[in-house]
Structures are given as structure tokens and as C-alpha cells.
N, C-alpha and C. Protein backbone atom coordinates (compact mmCIF):
# COMPACT_ATOMS: atom_id res chain seq x y z
N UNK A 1 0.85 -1.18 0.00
CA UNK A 1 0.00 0.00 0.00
C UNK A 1 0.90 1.24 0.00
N UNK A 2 0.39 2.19 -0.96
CA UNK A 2 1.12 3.37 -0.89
C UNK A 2 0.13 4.67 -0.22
N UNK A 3 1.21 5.15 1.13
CA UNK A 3 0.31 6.54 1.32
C UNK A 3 0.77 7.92 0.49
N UNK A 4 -0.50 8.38 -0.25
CA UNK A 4 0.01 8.92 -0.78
C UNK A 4 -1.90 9.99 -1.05
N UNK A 5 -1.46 11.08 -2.09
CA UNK A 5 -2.99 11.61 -1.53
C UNK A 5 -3.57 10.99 -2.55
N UNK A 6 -3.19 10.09 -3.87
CA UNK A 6 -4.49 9.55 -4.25
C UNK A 6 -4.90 8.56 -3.43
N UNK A 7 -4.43 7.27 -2.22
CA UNK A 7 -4.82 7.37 -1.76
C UNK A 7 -5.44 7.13 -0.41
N UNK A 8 -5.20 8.51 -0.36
CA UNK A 8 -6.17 9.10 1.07
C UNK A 8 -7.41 9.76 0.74
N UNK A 9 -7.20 10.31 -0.72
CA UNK A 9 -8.68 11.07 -1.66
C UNK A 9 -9.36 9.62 -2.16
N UNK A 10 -9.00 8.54 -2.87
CA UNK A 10 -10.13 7.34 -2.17
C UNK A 10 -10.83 7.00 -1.08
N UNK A 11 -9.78 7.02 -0.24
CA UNK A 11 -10.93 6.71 1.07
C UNK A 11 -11.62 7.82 1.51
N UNK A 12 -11.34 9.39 1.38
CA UNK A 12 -12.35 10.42 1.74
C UNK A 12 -13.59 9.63 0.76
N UNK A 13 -13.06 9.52 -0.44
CA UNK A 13 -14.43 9.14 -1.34
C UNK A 13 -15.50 7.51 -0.26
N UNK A 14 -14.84 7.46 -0.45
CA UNK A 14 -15.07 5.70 0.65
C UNK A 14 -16.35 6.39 1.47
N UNK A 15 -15.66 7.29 2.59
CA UNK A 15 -16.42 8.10 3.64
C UNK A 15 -17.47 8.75 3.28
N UNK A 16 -17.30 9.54 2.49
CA UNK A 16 -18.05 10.32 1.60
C UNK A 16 -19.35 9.66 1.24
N UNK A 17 -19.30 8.60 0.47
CA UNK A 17 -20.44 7.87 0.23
C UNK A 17 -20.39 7.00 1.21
N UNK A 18 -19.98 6.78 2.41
CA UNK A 18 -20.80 6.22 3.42
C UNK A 18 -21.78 6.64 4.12
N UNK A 19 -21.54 8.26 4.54
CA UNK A 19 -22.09 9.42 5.11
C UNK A 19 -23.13 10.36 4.49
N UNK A 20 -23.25 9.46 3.32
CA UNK A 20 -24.66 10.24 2.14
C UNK A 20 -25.97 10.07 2.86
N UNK A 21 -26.33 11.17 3.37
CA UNK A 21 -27.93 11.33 3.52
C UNK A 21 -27.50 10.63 5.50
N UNK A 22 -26.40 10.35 5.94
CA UNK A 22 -26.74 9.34 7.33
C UNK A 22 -25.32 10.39 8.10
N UNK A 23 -25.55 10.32 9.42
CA UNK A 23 -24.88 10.83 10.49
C UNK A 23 -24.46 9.44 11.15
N UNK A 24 -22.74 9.25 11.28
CA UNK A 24 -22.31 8.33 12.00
C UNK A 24 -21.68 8.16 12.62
N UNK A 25 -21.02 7.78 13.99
CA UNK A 25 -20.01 8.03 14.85
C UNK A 25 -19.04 7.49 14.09
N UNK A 26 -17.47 7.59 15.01
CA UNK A 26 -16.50 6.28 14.49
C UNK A 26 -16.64 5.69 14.29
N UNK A 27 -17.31 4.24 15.40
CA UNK A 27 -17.44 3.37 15.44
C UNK A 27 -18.23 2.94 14.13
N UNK A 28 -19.24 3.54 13.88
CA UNK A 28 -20.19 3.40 12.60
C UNK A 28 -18.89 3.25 11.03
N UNK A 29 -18.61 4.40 11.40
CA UNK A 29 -17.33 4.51 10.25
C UNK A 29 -16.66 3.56 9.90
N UNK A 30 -15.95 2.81 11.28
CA UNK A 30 -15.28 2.04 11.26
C UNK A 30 -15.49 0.52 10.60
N UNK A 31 -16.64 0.32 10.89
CA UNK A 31 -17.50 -0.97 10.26
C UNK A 31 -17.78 -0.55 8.77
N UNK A 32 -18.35 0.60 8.59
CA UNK A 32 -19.07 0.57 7.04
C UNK A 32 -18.20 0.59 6.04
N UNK A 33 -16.79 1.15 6.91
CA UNK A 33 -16.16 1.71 5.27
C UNK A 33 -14.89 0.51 5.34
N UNK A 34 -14.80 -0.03 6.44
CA UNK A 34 -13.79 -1.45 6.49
C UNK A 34 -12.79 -0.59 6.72
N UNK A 35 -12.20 0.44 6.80
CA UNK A 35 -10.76 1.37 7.03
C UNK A 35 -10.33 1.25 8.02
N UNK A 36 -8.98 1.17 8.17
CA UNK A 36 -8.40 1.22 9.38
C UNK A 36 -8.40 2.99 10.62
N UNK A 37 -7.91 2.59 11.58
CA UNK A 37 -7.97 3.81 12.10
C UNK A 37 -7.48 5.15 11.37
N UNK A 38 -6.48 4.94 10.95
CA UNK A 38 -5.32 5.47 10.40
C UNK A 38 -5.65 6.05 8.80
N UNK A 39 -6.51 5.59 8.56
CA UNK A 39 -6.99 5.49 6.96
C UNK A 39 -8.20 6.59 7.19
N UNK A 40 -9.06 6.31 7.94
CA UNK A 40 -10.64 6.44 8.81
C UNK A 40 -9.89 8.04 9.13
N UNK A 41 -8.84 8.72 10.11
CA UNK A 41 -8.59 9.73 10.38
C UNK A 41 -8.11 10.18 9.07
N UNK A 42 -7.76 10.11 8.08
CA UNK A 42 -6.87 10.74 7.13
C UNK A 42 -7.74 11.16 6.14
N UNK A 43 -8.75 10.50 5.85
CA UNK A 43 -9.98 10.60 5.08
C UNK A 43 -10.94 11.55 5.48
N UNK A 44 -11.17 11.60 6.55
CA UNK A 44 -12.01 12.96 7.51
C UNK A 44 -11.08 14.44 7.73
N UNK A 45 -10.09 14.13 7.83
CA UNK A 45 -9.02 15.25 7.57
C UNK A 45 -9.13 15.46 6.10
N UNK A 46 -9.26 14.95 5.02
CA UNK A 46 -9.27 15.41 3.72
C UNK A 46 -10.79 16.02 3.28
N UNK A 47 -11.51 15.20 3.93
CA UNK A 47 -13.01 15.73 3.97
C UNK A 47 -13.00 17.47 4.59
N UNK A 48 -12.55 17.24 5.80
CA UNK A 48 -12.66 18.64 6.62
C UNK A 48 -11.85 19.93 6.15
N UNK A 49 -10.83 19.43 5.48
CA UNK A 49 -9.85 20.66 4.80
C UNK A 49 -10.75 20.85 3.74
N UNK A 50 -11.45 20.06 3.15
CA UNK A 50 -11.80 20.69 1.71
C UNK A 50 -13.83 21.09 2.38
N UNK A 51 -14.08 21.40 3.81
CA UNK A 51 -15.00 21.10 4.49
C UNK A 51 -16.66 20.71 3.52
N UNK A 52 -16.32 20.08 3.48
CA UNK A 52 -17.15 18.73 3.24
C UNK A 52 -17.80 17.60 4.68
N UNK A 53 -17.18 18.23 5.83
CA UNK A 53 -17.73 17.48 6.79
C UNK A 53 -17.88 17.88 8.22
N UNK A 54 -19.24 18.00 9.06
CA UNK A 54 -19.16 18.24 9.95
C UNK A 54 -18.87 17.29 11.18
N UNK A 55 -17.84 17.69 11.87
CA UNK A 55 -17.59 16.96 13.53
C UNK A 55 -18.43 17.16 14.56
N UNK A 56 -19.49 16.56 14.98
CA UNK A 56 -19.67 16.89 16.37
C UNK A 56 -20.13 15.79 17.64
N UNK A 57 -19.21 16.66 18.43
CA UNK A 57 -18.93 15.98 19.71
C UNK A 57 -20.37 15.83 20.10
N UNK A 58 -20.65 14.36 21.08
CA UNK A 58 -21.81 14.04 21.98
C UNK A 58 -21.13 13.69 23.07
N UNK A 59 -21.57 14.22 24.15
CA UNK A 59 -20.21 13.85 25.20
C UNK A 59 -19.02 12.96 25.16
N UNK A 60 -18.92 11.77 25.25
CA UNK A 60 -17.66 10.80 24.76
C UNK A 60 -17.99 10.36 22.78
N UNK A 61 -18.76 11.01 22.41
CA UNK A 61 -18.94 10.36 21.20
C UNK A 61 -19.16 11.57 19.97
N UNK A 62 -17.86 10.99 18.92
CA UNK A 62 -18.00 12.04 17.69
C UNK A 62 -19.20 11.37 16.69
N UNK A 63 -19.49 11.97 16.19
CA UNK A 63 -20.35 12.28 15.20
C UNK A 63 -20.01 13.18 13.94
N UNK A 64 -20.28 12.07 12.93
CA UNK A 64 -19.56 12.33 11.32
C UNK A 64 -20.99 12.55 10.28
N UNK A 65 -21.12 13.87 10.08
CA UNK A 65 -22.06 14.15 8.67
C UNK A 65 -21.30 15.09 7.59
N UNK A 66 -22.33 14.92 6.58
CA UNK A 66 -21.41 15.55 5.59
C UNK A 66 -22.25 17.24 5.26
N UNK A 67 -21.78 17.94 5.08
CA UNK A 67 -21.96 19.46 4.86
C UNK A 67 -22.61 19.55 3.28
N UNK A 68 -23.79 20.25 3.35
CA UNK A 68 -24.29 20.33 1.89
C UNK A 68 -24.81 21.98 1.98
N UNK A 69 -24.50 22.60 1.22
CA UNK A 69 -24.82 23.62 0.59
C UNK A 69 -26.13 23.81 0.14
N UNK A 70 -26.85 24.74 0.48
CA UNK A 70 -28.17 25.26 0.13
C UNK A 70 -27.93 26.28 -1.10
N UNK A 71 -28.32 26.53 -1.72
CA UNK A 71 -28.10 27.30 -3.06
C UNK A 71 -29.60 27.76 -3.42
N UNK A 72 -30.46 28.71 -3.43
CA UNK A 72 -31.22 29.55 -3.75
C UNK A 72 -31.58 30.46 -4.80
């Protein structure tokens, strides 16, 4: 396996369409998209720089959705 940003921009894609239309913790993440930890953080970091994704904390528990634009 090569790290490299094509890919780490696959697995954002991975995430990306895991998180279509659904809000999911890690743990959720972790199962749907088969990624390792390491893969799983690097992919949400590529999501969040290009913000495409919101983080939010529930007391011990993150929560992963994706950011969509309203356009009018």
C-alpha cells in the first residue's frame, strides 16, 4: 500500500459515500467503510480541509455528517 494523496482522496471518497444522507459516529465509520484507524482519520481530515464534513462531539462520542450547501 502506498500513502500517498491519491490514496487518502479514495478513502475520503469511501467516507463520503458512506455518510450520504446518514450521520455516523467512528465506530459506525469504522465498520461501514472497512478502514483502518489510520486510513478512517486521514480521510475525515481530507473531507474537513476541503470542508465537506461536519464533527460533532456528543459527550464521549464524535459524530460524522457531511456538509451540503443550500443554493437559492
Amino acid at each position: 500500500m502506498i500513502w500517498n494523496k491519491n490514496f487518502i482522496g479514495e478513502n475520503a471518497g469511501i467516507v463520503w459515500r458512506a455518510l450520504n444522507n446518514r450521520k455516523m459516529s467512528w465506530e459506525e465509520l469504522l465498520k461501514s467503510t472497512g478502514l483502518t484507524p489510520l486510513e478512517l482519520a486521514s480521510a475525515i481530515g481530507w473531507l474537513a480541509r476541503e470542508n465537506k464534513i461536519y464533527i460533532q462531539p456528543d459527550e464521549n462520542v464524535f459524530y460524522f455528517y457531511l456538509y451540503h450547501e443550500n443554493y437559492f
